[in-house]
PDB file of N, CA and C in Angstrom:
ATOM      1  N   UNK A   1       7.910 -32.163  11.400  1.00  0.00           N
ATOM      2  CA  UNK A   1       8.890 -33.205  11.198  1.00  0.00           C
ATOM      3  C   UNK A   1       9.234 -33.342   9.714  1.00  0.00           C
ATOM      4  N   UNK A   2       8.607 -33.685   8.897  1.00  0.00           N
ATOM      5  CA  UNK A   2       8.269 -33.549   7.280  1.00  0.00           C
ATOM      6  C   UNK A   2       9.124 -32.294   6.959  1.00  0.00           C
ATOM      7  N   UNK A   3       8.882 -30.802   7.595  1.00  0.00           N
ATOM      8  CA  UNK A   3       9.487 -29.823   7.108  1.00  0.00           C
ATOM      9  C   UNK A   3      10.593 -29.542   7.493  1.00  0.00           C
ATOM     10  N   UNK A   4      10.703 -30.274   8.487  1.00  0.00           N
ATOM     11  CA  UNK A   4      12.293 -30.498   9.062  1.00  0.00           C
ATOM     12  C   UNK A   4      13.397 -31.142   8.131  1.00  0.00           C
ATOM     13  N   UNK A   5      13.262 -32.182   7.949  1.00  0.00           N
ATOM     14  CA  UNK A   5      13.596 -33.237   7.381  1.00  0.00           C
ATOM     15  C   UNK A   5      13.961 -32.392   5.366  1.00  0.00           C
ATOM     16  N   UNK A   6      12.652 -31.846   5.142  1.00  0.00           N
ATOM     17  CA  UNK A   6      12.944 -31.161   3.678  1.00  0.00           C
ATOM     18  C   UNK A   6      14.009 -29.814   3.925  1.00  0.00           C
ATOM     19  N   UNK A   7      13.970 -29.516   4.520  1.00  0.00           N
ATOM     20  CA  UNK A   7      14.153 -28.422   4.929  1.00  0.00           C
ATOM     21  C   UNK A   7      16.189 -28.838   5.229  1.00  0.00           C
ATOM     22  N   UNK A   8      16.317 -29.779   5.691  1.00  0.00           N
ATOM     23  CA  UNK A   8      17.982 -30.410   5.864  1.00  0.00           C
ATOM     24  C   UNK A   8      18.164 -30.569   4.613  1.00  0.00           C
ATOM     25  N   UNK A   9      17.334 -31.570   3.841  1.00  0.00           N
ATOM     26  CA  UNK A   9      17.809 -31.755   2.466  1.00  0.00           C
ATOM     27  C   UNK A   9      17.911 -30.557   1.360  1.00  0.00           C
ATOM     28  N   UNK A  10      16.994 -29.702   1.153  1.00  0.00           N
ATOM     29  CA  UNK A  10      16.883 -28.762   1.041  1.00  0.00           C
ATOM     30  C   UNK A  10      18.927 -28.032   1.022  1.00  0.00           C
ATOM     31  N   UNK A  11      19.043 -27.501   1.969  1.00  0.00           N
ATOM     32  CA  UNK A  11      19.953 -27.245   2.629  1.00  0.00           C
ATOM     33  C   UNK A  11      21.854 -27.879   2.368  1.00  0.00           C
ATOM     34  N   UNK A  12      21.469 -29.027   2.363  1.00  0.00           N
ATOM     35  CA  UNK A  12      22.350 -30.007   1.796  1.00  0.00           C
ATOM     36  C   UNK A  12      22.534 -29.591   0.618  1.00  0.00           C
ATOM     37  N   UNK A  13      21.645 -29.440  -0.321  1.00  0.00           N
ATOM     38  CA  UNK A  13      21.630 -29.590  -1.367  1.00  0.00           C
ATOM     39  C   UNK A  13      22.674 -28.193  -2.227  1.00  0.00           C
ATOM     40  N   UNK A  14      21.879 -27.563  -1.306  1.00  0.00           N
ATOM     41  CA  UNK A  14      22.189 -25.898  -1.446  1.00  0.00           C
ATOM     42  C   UNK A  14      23.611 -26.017  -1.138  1.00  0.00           C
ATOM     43  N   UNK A  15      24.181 -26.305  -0.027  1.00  0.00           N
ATOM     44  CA  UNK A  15      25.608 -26.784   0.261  1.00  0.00           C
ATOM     45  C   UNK A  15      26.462 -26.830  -1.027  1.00  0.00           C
ATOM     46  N   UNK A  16      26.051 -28.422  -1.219  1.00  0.00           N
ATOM     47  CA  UNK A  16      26.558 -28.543  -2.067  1.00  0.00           C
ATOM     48  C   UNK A  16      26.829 -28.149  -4.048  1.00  0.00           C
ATOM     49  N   UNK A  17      25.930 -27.528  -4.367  1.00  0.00           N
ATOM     50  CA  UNK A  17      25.675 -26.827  -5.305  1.00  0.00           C
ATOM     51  C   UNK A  17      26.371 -25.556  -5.342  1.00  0.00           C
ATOM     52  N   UNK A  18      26.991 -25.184  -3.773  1.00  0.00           N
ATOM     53  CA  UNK A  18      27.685 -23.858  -3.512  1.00  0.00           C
ATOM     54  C   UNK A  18      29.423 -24.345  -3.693  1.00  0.00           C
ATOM     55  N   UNK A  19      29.424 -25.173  -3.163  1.00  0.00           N
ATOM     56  CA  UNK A  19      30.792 -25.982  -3.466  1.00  0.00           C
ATOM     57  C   UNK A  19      31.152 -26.494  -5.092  1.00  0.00           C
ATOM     58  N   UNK A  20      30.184 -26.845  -5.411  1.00  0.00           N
ATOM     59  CA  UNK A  20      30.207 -27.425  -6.849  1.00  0.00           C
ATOM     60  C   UNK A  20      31.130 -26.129  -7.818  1.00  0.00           C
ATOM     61  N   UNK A  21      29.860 -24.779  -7.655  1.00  0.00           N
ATOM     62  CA  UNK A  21      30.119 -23.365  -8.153  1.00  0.00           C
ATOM     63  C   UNK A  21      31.456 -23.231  -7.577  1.00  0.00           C
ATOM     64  N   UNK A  22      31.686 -22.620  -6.920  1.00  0.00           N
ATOM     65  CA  UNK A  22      32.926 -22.862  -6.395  1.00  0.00           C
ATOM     66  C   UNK A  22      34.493 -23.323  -6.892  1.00  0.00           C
ATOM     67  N   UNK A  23      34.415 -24.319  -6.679  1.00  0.00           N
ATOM     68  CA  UNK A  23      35.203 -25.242  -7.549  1.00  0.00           C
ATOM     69  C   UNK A  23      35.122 -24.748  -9.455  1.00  0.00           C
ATOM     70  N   UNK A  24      34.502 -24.885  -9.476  1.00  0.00           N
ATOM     71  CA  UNK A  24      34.281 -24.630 -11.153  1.00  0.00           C
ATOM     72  C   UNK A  24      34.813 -23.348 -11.081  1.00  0.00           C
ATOM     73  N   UNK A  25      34.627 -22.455 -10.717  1.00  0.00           N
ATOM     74  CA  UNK A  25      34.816 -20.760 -10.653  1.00  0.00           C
ATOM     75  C   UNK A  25      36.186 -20.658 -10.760  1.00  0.00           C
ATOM     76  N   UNK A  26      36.723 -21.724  -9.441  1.00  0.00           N
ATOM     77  CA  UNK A  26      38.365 -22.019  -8.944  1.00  0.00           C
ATOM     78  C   UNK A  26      39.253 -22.228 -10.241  1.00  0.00           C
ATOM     79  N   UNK A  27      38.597 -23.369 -10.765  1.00  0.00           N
ATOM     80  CA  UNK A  27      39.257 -23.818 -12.306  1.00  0.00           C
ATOM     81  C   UNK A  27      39.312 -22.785 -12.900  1.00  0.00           C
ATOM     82  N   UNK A  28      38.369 -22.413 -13.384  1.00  0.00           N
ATOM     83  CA  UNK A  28      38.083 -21.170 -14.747  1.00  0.00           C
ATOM     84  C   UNK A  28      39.089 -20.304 -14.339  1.00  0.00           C
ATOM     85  N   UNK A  29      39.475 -19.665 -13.256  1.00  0.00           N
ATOM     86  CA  UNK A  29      40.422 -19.042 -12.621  1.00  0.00           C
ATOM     87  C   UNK A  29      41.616 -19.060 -12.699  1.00  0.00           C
ATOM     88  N   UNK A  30      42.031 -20.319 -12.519  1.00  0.00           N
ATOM     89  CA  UNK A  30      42.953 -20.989 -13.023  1.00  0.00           C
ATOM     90  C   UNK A  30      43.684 -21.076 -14.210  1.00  0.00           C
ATOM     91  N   UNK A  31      42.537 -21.579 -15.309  1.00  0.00           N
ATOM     92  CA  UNK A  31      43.101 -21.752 -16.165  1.00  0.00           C
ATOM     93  C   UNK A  31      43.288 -20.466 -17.067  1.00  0.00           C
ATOM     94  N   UNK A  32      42.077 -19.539 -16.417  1.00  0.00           N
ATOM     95  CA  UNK A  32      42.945 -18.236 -17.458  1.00  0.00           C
ATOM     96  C   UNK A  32      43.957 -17.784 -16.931  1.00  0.00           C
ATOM     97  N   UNK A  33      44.614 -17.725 -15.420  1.00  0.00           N
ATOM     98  CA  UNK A  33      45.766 -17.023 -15.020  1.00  0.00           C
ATOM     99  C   UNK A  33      46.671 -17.987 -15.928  1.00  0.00           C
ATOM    100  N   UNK A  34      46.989 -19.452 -16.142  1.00  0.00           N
ATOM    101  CA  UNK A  34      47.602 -19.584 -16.879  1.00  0.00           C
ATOM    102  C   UNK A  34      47.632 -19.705 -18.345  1.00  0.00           C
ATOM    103  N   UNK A  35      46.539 -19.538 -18.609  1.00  0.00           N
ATOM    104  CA  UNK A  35      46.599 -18.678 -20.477  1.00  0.00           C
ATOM    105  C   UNK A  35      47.264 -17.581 -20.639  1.00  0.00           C
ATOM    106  N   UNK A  36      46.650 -15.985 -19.136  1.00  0.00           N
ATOM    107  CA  UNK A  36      47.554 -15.225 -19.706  1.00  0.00           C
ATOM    108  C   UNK A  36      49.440 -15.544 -19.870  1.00  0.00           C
ATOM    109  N   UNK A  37      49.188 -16.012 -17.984  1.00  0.00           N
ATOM    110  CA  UNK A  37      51.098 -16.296 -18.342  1.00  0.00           C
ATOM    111  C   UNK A  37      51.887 -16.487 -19.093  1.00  0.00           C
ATOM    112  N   UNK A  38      51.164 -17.797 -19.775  1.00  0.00           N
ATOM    113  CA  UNK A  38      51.784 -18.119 -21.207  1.00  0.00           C
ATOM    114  C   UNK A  38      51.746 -17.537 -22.388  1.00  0.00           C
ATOM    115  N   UNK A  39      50.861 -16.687 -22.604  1.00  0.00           N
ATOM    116  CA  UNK A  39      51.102 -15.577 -23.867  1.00  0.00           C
ATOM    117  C   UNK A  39      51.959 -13.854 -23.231  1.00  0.00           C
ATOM    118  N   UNK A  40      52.214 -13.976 -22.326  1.00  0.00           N
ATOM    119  CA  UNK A  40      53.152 -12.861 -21.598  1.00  0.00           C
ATOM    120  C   UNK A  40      54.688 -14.061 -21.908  1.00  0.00           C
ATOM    121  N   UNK A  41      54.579 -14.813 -21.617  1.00  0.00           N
ATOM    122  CA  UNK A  41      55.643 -15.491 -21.676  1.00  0.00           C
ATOM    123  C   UNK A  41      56.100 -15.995 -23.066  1.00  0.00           C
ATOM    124  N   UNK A  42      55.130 -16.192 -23.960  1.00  0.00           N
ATOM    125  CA  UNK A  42      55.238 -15.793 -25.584  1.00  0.00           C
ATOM    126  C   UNK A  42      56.201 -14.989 -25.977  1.00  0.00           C
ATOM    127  N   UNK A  43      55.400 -13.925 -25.649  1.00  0.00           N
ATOM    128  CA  UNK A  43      55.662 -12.469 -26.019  1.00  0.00           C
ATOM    129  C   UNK A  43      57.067 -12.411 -25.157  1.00  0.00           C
ATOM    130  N   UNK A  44      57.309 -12.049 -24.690  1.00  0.00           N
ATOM    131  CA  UNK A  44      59.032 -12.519 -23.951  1.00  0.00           C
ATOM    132  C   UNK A  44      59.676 -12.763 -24.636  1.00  0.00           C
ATOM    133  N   UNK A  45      59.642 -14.382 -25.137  1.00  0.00           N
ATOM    134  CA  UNK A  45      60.459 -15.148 -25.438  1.00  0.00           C
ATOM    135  C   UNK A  45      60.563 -14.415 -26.981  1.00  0.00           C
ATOM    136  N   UNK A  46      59.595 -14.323 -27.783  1.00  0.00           N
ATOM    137  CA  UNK A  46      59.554 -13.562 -29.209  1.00  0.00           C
ATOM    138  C   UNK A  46      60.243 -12.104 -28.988  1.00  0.00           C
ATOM    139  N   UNK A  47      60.224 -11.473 -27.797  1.00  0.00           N
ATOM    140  CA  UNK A  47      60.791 -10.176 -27.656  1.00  0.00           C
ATOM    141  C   UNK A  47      62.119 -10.362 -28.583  1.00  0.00           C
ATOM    142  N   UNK A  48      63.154 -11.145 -26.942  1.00  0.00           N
ATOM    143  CA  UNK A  48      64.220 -12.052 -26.690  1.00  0.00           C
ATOM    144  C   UNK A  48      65.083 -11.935 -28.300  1.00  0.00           C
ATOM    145  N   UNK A  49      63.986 -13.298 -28.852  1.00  0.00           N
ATOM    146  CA  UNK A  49      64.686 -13.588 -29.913  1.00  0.00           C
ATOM    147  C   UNK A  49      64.545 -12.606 -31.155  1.00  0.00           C
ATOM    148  N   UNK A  50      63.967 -12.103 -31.080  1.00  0.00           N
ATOM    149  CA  UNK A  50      63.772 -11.047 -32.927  1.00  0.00           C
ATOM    150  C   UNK A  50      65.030 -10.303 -31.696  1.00  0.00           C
ATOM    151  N   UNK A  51      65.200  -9.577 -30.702  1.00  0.00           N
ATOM    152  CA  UNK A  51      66.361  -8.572 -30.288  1.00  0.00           C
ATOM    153  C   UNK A  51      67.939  -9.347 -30.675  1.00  0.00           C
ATOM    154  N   UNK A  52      67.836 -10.693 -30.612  1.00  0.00           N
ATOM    155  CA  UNK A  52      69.434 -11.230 -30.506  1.00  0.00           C
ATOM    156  C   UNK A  52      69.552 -11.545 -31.811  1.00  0.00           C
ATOM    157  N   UNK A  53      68.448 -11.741 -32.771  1.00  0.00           N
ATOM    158  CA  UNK A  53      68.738 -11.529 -33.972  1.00  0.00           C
ATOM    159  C   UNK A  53      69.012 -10.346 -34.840  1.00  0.00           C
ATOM    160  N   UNK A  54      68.627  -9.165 -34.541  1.00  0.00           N
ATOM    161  CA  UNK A  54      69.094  -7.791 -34.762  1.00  0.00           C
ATOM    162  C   UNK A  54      70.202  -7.662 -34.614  1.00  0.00           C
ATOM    163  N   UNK A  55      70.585  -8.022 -33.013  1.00  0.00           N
ATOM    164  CA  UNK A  55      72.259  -7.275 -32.322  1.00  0.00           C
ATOM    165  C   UNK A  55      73.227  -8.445 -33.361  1.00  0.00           C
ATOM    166  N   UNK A  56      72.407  -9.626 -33.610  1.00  0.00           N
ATOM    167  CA  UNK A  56      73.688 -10.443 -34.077  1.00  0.00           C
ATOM    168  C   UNK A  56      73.686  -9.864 -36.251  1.00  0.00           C
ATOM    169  N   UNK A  57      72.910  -9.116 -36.464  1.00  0.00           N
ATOM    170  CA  UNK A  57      73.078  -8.136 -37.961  1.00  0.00           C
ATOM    171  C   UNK A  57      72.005  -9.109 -38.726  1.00  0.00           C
ATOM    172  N   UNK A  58      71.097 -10.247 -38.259  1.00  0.00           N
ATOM    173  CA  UNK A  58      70.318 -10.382 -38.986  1.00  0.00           C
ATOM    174  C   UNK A  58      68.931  -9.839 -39.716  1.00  0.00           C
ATOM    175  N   UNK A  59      69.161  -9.787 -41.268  1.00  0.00           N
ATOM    176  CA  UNK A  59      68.342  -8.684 -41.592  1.00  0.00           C
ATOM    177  C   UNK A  59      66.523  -9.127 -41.272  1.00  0.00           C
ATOM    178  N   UNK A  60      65.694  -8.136 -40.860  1.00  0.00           N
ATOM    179  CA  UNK A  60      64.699  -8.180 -40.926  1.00  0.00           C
ATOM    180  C   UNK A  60      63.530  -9.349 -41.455  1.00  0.00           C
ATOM    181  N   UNK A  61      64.022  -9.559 -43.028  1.00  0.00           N
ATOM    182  CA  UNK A  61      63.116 -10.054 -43.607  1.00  0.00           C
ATOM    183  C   UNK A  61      63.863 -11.927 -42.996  1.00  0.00           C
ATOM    184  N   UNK A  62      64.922 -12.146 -42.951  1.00  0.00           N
ATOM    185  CA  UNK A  62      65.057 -13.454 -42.472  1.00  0.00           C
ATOM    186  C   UNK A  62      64.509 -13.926 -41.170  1.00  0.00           C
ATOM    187  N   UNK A  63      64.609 -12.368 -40.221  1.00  0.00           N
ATOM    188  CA  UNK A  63      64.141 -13.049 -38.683  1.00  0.00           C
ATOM    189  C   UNK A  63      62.728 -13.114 -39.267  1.00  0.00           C
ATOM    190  N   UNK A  64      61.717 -12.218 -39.895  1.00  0.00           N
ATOM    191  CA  UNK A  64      60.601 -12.294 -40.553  1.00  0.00           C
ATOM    192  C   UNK A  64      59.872 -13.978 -40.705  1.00  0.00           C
ATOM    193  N   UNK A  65      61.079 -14.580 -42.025  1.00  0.00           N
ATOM    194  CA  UNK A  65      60.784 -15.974 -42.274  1.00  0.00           C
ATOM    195  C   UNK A  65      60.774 -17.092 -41.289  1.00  0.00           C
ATOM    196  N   UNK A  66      61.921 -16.683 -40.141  1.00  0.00           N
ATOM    197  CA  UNK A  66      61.841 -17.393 -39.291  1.00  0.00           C
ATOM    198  C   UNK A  66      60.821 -18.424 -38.487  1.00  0.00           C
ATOM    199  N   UNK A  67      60.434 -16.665 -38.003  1.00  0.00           N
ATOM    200  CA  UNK A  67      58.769 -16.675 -37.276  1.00  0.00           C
ATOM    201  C   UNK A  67      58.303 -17.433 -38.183  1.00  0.00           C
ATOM    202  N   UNK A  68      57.827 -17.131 -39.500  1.00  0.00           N
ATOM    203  CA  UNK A  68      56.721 -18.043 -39.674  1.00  0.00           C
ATOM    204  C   UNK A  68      57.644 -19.516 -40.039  1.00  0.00           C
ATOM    205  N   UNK A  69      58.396 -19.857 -39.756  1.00  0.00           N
ATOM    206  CA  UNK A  69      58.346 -21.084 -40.061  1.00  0.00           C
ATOM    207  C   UNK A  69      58.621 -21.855 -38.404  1.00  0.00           C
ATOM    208  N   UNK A  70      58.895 -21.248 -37.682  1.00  0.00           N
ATOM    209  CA  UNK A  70      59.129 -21.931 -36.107  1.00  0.00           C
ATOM    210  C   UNK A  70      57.968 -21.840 -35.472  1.00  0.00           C
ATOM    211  N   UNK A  71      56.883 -20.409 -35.676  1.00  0.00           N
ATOM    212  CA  UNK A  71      55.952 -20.206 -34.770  1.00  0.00           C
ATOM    213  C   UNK A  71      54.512 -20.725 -35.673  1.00  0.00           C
ATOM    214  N   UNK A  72      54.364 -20.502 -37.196  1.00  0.00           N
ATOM    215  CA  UNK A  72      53.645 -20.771 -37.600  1.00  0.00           C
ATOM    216  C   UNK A  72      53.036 -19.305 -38.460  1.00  0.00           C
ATOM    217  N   UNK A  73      53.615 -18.448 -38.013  1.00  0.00           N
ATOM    218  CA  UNK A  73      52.831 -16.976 -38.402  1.00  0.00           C
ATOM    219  C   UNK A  73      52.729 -16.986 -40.091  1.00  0.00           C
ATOM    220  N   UNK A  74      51.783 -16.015 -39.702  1.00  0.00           N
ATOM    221  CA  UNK A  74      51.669 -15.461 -41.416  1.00  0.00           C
ATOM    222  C   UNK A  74      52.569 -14.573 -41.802  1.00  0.00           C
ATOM    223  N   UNK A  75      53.002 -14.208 -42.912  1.00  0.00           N
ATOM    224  CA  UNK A  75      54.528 -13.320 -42.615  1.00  0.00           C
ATOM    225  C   UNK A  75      53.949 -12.075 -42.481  1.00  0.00           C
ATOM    226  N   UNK A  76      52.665 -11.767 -42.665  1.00  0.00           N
ATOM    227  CA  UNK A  76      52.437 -10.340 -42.172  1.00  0.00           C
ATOM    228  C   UNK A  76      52.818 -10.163 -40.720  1.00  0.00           C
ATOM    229  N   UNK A  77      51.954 -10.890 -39.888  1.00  0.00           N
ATOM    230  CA  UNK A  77      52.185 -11.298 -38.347  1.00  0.00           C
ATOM    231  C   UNK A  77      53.841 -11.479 -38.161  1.00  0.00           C
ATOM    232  N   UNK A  78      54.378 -11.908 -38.886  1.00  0.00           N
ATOM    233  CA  UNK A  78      55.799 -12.057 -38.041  1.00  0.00           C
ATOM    234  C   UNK A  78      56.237 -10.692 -38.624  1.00  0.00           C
ATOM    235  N   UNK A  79      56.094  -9.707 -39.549  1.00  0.00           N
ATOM    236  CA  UNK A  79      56.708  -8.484 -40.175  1.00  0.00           C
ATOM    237  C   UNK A  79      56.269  -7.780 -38.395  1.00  0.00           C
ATOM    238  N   UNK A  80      55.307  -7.663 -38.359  1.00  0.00           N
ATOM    239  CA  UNK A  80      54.546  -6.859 -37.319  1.00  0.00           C
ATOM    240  C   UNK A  80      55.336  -6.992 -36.075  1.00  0.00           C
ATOM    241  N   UNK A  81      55.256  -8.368 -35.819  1.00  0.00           N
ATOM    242  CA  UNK A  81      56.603  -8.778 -34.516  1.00  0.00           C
ATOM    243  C   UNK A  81      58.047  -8.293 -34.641  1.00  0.00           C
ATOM    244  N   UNK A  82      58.380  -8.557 -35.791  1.00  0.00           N
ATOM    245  CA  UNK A  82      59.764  -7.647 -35.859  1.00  0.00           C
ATOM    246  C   UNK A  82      59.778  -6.008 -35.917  1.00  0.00           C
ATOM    247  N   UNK A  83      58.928  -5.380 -36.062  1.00  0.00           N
ATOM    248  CA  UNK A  83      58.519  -4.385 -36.159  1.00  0.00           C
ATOM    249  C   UNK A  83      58.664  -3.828 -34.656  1.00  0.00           C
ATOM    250  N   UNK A  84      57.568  -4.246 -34.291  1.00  0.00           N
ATOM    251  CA  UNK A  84      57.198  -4.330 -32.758  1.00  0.00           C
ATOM    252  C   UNK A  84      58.211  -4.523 -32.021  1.00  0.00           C
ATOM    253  N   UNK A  85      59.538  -5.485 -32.048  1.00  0.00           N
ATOM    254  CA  UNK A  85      60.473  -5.442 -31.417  1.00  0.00           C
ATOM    255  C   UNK A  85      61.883  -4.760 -31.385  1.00  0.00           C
ATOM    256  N   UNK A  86      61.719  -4.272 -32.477  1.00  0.00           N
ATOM    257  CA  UNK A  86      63.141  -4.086 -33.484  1.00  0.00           C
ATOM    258  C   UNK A  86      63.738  -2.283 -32.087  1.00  0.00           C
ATOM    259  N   UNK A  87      64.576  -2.326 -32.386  1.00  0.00           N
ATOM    260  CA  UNK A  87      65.361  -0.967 -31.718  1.00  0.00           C
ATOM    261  C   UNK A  87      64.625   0.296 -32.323  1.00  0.00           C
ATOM    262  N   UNK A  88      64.688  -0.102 -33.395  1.00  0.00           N
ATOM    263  CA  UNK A  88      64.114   1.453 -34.501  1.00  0.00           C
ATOM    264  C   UNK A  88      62.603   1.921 -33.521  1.00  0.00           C
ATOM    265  N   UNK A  89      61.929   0.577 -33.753  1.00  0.00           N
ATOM    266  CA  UNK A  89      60.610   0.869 -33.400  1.00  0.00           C
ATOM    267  C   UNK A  89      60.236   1.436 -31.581  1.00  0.00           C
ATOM    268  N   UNK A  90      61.702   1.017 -30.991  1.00  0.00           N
ATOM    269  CA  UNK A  90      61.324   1.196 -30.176  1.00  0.00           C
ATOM    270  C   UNK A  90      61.627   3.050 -29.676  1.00  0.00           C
ATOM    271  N   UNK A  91      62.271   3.392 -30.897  1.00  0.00           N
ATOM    272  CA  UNK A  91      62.583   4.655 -30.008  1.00  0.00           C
ATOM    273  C   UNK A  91      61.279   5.475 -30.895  1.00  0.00           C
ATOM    274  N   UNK A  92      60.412   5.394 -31.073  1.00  0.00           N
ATOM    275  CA  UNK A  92      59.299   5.800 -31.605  1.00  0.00           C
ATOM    276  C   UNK A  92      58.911   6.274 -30.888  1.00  0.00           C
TER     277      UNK A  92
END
């Protein structure tokens, strides 16, 4: 009876500790599918704009300043992004 009784709780317990994991796992899951999204969706949007600033004849080093003053970059980091996006680079 005694081992019965431990043995439910026991059990319960286990239950719930499996649900708990679970759940937590669910989140973590979660929240990185939407971390990546949003840095795919970054990267997009930065594509986007360094390209319509090219086609529209703006030179390099201004879309450059841009970045860092809208996104925050260091201007190495935004050289690299224009780089990275630019037509030239892409037929590399």
């Amino acid at each position: 009876m005694v081992y019965e009784a431990f043995r439910d709780v026991y059990e319960e317990l286990i239950t719930e500790a499996k649900a708990e994991g679970k759940a937590e796992g669910e989140a973590i899951g979660v929240a990185s599918g939407e971390a990546k999204g949003e840095k795919r969706q970054r990267e997009t949007d930065l594509k986007i704009f360094i390209e319509d600033k090219i086609e529209d004849g703006v030179p390099a080093e201004k879309i450059a300043a841009k970045l860092v003053k809208l996104y925050g970059f260091t201007e190495s980091t935004a050289k690299e992004y224009v780089e990275k996006y630019s037509p030239v680079s892409a037929e590399k």
